[in-house]
Protein backbone atom coordinates (compact mmCIF):
# COMPACT_ATOMS: atom_id res chain seq x y z
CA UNK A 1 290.76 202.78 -107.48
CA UNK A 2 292.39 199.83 -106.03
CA UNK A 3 295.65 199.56 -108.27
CA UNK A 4 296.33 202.66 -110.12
CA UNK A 5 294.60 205.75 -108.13
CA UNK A 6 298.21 206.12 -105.97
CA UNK A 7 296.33 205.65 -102.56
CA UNK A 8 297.82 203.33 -99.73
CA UNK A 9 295.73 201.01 -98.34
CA UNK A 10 292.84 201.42 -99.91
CA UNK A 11 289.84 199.66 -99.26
CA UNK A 12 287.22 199.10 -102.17
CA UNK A 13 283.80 197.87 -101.17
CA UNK A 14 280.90 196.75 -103.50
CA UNK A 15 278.05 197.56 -101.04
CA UNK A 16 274.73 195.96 -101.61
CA UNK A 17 271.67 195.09 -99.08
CA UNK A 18 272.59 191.16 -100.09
CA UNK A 19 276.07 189.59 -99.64
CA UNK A 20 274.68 187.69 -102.70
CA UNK A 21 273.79 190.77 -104.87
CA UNK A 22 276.94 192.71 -103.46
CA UNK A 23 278.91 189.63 -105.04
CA UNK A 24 277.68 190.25 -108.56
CA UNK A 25 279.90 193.46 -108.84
CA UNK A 26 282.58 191.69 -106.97
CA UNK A 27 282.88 188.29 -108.70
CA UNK A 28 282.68 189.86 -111.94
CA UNK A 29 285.95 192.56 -110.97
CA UNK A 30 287.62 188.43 -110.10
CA UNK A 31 286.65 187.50 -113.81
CA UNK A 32 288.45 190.63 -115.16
CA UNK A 33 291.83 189.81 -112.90
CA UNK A 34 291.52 186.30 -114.17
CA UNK A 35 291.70 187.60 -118.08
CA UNK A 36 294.08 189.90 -117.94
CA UNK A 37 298.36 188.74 -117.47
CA UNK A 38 298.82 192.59 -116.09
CA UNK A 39 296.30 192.77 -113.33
CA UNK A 40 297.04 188.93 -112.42
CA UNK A 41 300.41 190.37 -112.28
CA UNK A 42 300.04 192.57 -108.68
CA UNK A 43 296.73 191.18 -107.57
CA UNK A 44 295.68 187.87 -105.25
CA UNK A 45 292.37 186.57 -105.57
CA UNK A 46 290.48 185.05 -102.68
CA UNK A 47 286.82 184.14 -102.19
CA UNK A 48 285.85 187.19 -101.12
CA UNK A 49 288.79 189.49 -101.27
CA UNK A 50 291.43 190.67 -103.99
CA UNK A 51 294.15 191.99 -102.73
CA UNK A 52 296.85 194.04 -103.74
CA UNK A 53 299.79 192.89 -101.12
CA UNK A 54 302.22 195.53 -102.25
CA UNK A 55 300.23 198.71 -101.05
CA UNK A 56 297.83 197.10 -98.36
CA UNK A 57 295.02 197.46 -100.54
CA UNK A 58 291.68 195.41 -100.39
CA UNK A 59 288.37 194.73 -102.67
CA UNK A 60 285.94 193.28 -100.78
CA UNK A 61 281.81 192.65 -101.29
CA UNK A 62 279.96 193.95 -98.06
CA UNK A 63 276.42 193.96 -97.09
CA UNK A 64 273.78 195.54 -94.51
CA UNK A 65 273.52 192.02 -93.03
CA UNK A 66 277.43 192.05 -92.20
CA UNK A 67 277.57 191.86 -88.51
CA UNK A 68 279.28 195.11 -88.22
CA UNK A 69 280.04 198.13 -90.42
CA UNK A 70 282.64 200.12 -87.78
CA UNK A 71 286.26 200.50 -88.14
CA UNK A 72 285.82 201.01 -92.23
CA UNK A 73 287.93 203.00 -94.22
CA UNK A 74 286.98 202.95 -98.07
CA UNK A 75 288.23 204.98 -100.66
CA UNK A 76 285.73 203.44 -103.48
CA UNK A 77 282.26 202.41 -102.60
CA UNK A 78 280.40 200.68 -105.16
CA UNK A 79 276.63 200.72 -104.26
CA UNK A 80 274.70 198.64 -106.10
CA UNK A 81 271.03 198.40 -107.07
CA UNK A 82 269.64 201.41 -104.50
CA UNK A 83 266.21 200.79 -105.32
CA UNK A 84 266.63 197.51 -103.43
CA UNK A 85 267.54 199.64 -100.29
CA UNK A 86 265.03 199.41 -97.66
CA UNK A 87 266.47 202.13 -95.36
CA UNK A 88 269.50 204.70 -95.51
CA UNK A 89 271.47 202.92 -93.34
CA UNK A 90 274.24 201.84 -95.41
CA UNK A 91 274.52 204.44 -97.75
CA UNK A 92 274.69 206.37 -94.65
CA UNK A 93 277.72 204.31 -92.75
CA UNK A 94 279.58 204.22 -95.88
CA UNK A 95 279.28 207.72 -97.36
CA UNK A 96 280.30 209.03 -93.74
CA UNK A 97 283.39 207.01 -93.94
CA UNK A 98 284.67 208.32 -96.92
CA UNK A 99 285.94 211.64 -94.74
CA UNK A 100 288.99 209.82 -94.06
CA UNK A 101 290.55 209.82 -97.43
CA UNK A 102 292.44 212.12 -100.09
CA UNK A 103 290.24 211.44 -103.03
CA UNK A 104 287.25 208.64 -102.16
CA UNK A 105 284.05 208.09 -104.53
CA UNK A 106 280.82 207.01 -103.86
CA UNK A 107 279.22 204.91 -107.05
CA UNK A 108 275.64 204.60 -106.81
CA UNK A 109 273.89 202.08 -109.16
CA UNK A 110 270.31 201.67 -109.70
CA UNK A 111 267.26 200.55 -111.73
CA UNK A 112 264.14 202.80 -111.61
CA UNK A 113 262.16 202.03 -107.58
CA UNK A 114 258.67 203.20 -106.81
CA UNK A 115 257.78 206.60 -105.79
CA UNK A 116 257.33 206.39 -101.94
CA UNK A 117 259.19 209.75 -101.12
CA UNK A 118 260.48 208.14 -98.22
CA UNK A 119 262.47 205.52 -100.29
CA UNK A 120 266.18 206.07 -101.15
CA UNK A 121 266.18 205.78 -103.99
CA UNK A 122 263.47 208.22 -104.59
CA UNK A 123 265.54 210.39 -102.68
CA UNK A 124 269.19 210.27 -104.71
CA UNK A 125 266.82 210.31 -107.67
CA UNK A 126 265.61 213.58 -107.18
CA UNK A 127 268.62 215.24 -105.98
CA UNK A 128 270.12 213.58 -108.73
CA UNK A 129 267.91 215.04 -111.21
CA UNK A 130 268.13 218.60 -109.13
CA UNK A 131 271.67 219.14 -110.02
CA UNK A 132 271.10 217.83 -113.41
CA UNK A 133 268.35 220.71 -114.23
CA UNK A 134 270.59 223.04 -112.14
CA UNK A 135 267.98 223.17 -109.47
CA UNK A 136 271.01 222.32 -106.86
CA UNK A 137 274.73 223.51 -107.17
CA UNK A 138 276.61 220.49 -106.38
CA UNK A 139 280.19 220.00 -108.39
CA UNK A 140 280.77 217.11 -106.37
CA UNK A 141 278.26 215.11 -107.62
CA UNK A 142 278.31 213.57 -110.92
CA UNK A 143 274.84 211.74 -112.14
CA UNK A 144 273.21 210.42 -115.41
CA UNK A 145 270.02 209.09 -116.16
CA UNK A 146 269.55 207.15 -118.95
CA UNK A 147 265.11 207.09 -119.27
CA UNK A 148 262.63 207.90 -122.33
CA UNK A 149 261.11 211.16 -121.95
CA UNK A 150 257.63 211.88 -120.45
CA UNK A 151 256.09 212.43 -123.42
CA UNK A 152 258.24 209.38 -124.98
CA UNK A 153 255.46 206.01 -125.95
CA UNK A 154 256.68 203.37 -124.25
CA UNK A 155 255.80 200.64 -126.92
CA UNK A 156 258.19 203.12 -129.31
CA UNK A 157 261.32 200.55 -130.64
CA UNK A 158 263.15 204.05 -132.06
CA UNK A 159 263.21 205.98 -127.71
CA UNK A 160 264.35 202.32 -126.47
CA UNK A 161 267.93 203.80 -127.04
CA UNK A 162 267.68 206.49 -124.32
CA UNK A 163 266.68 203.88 -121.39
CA UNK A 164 269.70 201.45 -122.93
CA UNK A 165 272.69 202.96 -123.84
CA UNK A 166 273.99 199.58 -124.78
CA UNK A 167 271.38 198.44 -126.78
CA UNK A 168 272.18 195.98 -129.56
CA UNK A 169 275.88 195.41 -127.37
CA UNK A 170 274.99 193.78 -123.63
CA UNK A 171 271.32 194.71 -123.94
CA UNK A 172 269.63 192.95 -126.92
CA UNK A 173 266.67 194.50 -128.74
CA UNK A 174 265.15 190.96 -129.61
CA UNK A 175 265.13 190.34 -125.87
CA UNK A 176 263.60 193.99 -125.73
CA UNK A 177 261.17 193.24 -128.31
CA UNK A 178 259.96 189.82 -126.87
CA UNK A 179 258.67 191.72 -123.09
CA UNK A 180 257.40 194.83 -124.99
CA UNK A 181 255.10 192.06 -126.95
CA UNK A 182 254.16 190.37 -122.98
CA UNK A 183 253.68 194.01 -121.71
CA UNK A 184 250.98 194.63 -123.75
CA UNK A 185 248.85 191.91 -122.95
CA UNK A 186 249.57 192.02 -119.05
CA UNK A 187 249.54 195.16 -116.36
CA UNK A 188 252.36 193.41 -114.09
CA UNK A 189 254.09 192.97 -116.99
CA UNK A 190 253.84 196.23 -118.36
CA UNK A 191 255.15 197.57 -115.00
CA UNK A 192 258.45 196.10 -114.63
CA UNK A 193 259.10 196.59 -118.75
CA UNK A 194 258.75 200.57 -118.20
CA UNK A 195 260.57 200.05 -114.31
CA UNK A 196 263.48 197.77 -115.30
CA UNK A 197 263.90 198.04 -119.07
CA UNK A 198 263.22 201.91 -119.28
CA UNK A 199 264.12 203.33 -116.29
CA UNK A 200 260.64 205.12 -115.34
CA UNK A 201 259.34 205.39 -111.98
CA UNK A 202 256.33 203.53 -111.00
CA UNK A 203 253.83 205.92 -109.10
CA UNK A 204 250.00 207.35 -108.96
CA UNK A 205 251.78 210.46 -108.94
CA UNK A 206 252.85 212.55 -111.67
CA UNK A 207 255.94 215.56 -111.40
CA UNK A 208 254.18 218.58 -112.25
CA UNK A 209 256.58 221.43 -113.66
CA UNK A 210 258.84 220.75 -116.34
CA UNK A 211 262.01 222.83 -115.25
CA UNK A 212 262.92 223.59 -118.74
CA UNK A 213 259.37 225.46 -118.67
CA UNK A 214 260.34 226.94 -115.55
CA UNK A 215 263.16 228.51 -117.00
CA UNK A 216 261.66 229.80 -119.66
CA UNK A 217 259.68 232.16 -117.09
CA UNK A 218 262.08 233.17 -115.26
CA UNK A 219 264.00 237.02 -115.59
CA UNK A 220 266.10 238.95 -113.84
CA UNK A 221 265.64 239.95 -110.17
CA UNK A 222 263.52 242.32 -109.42
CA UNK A 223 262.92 244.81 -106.31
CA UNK A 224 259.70 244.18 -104.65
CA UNK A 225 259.46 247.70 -104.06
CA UNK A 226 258.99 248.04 -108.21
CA UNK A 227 255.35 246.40 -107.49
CA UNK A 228 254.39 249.49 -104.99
CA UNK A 229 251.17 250.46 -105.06
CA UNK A 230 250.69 247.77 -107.64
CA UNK A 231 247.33 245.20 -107.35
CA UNK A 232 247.82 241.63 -106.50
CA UNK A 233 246.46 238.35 -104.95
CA UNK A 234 248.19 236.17 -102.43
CA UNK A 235 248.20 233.06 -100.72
CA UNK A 236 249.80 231.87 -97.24
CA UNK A 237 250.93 228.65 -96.02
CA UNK A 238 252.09 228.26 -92.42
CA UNK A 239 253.78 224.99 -92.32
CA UNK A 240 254.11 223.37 -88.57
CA UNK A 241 256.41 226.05 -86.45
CA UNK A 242 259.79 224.07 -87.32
CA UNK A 243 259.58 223.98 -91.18
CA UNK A 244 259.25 227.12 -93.52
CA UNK A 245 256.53 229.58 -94.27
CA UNK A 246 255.70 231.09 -97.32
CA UNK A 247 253.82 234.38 -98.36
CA UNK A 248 253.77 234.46 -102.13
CA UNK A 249 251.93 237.18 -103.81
CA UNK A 250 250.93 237.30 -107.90
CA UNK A 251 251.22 240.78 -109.48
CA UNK A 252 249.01 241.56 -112.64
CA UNK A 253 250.62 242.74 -115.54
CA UNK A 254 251.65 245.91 -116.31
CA UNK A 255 250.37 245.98 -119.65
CA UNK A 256 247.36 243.77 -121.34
CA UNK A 257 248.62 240.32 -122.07
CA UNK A 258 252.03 240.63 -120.24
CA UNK A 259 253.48 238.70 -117.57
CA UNK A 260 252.68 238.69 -113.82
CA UNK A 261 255.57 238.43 -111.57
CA UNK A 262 255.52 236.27 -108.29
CA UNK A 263 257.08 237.97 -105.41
CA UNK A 264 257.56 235.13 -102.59
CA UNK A 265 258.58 235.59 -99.06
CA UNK A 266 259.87 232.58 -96.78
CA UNK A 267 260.08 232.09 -93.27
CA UNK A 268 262.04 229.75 -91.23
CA UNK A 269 263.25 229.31 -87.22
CA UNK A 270 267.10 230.42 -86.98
CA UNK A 271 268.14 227.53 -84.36
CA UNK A 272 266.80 224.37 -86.89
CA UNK A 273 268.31 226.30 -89.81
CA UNK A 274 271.36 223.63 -90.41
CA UNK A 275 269.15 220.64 -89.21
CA UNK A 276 266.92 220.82 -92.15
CA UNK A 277 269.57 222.35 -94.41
CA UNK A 278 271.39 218.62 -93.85
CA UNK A 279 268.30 216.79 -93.54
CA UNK A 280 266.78 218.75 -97.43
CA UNK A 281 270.39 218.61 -98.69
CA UNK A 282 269.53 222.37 -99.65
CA UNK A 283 271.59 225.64 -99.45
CA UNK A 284 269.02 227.03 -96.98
CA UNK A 285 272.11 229.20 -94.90
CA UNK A 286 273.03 230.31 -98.14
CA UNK A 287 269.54 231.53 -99.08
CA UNK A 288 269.10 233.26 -96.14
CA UNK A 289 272.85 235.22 -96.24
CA UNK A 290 271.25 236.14 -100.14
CA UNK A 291 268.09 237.72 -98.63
CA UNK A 292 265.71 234.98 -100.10
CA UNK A 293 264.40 233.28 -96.31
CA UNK A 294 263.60 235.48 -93.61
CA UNK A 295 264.46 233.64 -90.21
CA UNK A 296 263.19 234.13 -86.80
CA UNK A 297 264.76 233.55 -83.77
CA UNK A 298 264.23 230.31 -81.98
CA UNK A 299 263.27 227.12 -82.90
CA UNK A 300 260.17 227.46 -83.73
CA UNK A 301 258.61 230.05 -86.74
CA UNK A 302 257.34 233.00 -84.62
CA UNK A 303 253.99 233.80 -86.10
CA UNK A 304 253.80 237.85 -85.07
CA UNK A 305 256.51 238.49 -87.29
CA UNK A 306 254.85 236.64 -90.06
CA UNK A 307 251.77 239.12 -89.50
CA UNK A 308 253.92 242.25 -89.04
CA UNK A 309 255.23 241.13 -92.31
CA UNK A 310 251.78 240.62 -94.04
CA UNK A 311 250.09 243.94 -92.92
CA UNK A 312 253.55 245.97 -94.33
CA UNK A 313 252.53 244.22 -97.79
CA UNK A 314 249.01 245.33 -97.42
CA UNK A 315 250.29 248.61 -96.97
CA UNK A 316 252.68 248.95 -99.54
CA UNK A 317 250.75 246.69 -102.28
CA UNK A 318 246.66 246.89 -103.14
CA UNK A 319 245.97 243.17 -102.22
CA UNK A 320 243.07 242.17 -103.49
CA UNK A 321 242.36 238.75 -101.15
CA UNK A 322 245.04 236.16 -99.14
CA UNK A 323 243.72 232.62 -99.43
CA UNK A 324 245.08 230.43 -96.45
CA UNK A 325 245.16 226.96 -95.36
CA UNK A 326 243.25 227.17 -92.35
CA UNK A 327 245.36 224.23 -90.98
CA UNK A 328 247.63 225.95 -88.53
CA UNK A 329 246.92 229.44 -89.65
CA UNK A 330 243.44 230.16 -88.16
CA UNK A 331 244.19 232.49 -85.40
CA UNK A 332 246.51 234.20 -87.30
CA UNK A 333 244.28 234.83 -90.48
CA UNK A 334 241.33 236.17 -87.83
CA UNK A 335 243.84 238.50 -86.44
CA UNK A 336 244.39 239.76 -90.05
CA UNK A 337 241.44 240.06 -91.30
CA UNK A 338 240.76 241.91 -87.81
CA UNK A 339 242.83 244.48 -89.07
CA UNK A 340 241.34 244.92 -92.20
CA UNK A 341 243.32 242.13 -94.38
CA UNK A 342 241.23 240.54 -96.75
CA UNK A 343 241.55 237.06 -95.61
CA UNK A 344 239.49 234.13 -97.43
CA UNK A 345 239.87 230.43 -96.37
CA UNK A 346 241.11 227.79 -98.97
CA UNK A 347 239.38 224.65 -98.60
CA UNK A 348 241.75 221.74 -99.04
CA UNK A 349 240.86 219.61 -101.47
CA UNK A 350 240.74 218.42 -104.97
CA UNK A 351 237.98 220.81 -105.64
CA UNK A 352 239.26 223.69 -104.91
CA UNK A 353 243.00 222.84 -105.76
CA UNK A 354 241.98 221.29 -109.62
CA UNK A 355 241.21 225.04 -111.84
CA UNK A 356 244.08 226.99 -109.64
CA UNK A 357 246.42 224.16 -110.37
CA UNK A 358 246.22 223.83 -114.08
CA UNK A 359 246.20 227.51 -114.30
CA UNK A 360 249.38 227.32 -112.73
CA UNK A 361 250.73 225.09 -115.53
CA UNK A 362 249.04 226.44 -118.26
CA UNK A 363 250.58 230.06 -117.18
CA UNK A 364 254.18 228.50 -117.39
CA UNK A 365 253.15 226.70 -120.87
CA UNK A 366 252.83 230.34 -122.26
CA UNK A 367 255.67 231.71 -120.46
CA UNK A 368 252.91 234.24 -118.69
CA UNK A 369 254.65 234.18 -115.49
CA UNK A 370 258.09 236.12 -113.91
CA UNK A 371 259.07 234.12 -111.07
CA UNK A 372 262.56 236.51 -110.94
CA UNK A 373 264.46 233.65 -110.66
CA UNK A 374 264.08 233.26 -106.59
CA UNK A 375 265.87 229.89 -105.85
CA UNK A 376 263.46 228.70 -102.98
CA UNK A 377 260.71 228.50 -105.37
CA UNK A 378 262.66 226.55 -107.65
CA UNK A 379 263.53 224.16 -105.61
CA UNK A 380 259.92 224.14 -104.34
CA UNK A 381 258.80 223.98 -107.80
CA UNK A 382 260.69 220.92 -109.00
CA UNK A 383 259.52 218.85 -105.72
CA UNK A 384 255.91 219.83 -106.56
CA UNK A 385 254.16 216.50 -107.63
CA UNK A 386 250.28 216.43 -108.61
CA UNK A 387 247.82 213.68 -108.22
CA UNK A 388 244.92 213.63 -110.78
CA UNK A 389 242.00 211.82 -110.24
CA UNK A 390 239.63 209.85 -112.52
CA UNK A 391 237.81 213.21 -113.91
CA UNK A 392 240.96 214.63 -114.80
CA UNK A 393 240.92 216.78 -111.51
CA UNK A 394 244.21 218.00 -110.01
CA UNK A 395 246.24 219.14 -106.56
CA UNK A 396 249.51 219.06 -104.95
CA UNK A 397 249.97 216.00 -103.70
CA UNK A 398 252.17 216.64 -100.45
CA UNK A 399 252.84 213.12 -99.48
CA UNK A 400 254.53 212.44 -103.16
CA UNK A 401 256.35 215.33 -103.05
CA UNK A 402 259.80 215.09 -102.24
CA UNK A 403 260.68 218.23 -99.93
CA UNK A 404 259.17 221.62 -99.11
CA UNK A 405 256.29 222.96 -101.63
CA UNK A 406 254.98 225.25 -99.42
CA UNK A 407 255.82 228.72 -101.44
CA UNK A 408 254.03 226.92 -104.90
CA UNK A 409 251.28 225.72 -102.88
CA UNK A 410 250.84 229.35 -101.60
CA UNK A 411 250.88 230.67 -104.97
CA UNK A 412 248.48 228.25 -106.39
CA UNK A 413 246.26 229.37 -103.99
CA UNK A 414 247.23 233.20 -104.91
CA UNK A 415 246.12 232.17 -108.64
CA UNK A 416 242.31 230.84 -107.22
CA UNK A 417 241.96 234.10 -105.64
CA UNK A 418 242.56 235.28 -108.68
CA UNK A 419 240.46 233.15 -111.27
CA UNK A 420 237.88 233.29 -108.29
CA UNK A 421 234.48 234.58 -109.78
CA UNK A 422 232.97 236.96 -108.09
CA UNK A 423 230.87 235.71 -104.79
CA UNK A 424 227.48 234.10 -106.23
CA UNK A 425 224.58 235.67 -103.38
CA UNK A 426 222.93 232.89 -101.54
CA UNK A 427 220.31 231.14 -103.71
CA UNK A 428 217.17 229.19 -102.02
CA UNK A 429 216.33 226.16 -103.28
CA UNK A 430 212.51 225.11 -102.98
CA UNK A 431 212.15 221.25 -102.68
CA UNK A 432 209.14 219.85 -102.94
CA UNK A 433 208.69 215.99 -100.98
């Protein structure tokens, strides 16, 4: 990028949170000058700077603790160890000042960081990982993980391979072999091995949906209006008025033993459509051109629509029971069941959440669902991350999850109307003091 990519005055950065850490990248690009009679040839070295005199073009190591980040104009950015990033800040400054060029690149290096969706890294990690499964169309972006798999044992010398790609070259297995050994006999220990040697997150939380399960439910697209007359169970979610809605309903099968198709419908306010679209890095204006979000006008989700839309399902479909989440959604679920919707409240909670939930996952283990390949609930589906609890009990866990889950929250509620047993009559209990 700085001698042989053709660009004039370019202006190569190795971008790190520490001048120090930025340097590592940096002196080591002054080691491979030094070796070689060709690059030693066109380039000047300096303490901080290589320089290529000839075309105006600069190397430099840069920091979030330079005094200022204006006035730059990089066509290579070399970001190095994200996880270390504390805010977006300057991945921010520096991606938005690649506009400027013909043909820039942004080079992201990392380590495995914890699992605070906040973080950045967590962030570029998942959308990484979203246009790796396909979740995300994004030919501009190029990533690769190198991890064991989830069901991978840590303590297993033959998976070490996947997390090192250089193993038994730059990475040595001895070395390897010696912290495996301390890992076993120490927690802290145990947690950087599987964070720094292997690549795997550190987090109480666990991703739920395998997307290669996920695709193996999916089918073509089907009409809604196939399902007429047809009975189901549904769940709704209102999110706060600014963020999406979701309506999902569950179909039984046509025939004994067959698959149950998920018909979803999402809601979202028309003037904060592009805010969130940059803000979830998502095709949402392309979702909604494709008929897949519903938007109403304003900035804020108008919640009569929403209803008008609910009692022309109950028409058109025999719905057996909508579970809510009373949060937000009260007065609309009274005015609904006013009208003759049968509305049920979904207590929110690991109790309710745990049998609905690993239904859920146990469906898409036997392929028993037809989610018609809708991409909203995709993308909803691989940000879905579960907590589990000492009993083995399981929910969503919203604050884990990185982006919207509201349409597979809705449906797992849809599935506890429908594993629901029948309403036990009020029992009395004599107790004697």
């Amino acid at each position: 990028m700085l001698v042989c990519d053709g660009e004039p005055g370019a202006e190569i950065y190795a971008a790190a949170t520490r001048k120090e850490q930025a340097r590592i990248i940096f002196d080591e690009a002054k080691r491979m000058v030094a070796s070689s009679p060709a690059l030693s040839a066109v380039l000047v070295r300096f303490k901080l700077n290589i320089s290529v005199d000839g075309t105006a073009s600069k190397f430099e190591p840069l920091s979030s603790d330079d005094r200022t980040l204006d006035g730059l104009n990089p066509h290579c950015v070399l970001v190095d160890e994200l996880h270390k990033h504390k805010t977006r800040a300057l991945l921010d400054v520096l991606d938005t000042a690649l506009g400027a060029r013909r043909q820039p690149l942004l080079w992201i290096i990392t380590t495995a960081g914890d699992d605070s969706p906040e973080s950045v890294y967590a962030q570029e990690n998942d959308y990484a990982t979203k246009v790796l499964e396909g979740t995300i169309e994004d030919d501009a972006t190029f990533a690769f993980i190198a991890t064991i798999d989830k069901r991978d044992r840590w303590d297993d010398l033959a998976v070490w391979a996947k997390a090192n790609p250089n193993l038994g070259i730059s990475v040595k297995f001895d070395d390897l072999e010696r912290q495996a050994n301390k890992a076993k006999k120490s927690p802290a220990a145990l947690s950087a091995f599987m964070r720094l040697r292997l690549n795997v997150r550190t987090s109480s939380a666990e991703r739920a949906i395998d997307m290669e399960v996920w695709a193996r439910n999916g089918g073509k697209r089907f009409d809604p209006a196939e399902m007429k007359h047809r009975k189901c169970w549904a769940g709704l979610d209102l999110s706060s008025k600014i963020d999406i809605s979701a309506f999902v309903k569950l179909f039984e099968p046509e025939e004994a033993g067959g698959r149950m198709r998920i018909v979803p419908r999402f809601w979202m306010p028309l003037d904060t459509l592009e805010e969130r679209a940059e803000k979830d890095r998502v095709p949402f204006r392309q979702w909604v051109d494709e008929g897949y979000i519903e938007v109403t006008p304003g900035n804020v989700i108008d919640h009569d629509e929403i209803e008008r839309a609910v009692l022309a399902d109950a028409d058109e479909h025999k719905i057996d029971s909508v579970a809510y989440d009373p949060w937000n959604a009260t007065q609309l679920a009274a005015s609904l069941l006013g009208k003759g919707v049968p509305m049920v409240e979904f207590i929110q909670g690991l109790r309710s959440y745990s049998e609905p939930t690993k239904e859920l996952l146990n469906l898409l283990a036997s392929t028993k669902l037809d989610h018609g390949e809708n991409p909203v609930l995709k993308w909803m589906a691989s940000n879905l991350k579960t907590h589990r609890d000492k009993n083995e009990n399981l929910m969503p866990h919203k604050l884990h999850s990185t982006g919207r889950i509201d349409g597979i929250t809705a449906l797992i509620m849809a599935i506890g109307r429908k594993i629901q047993p029948a309403e036990a009559k009020p029992q009395h209990q004599m107790i004697i003091l």
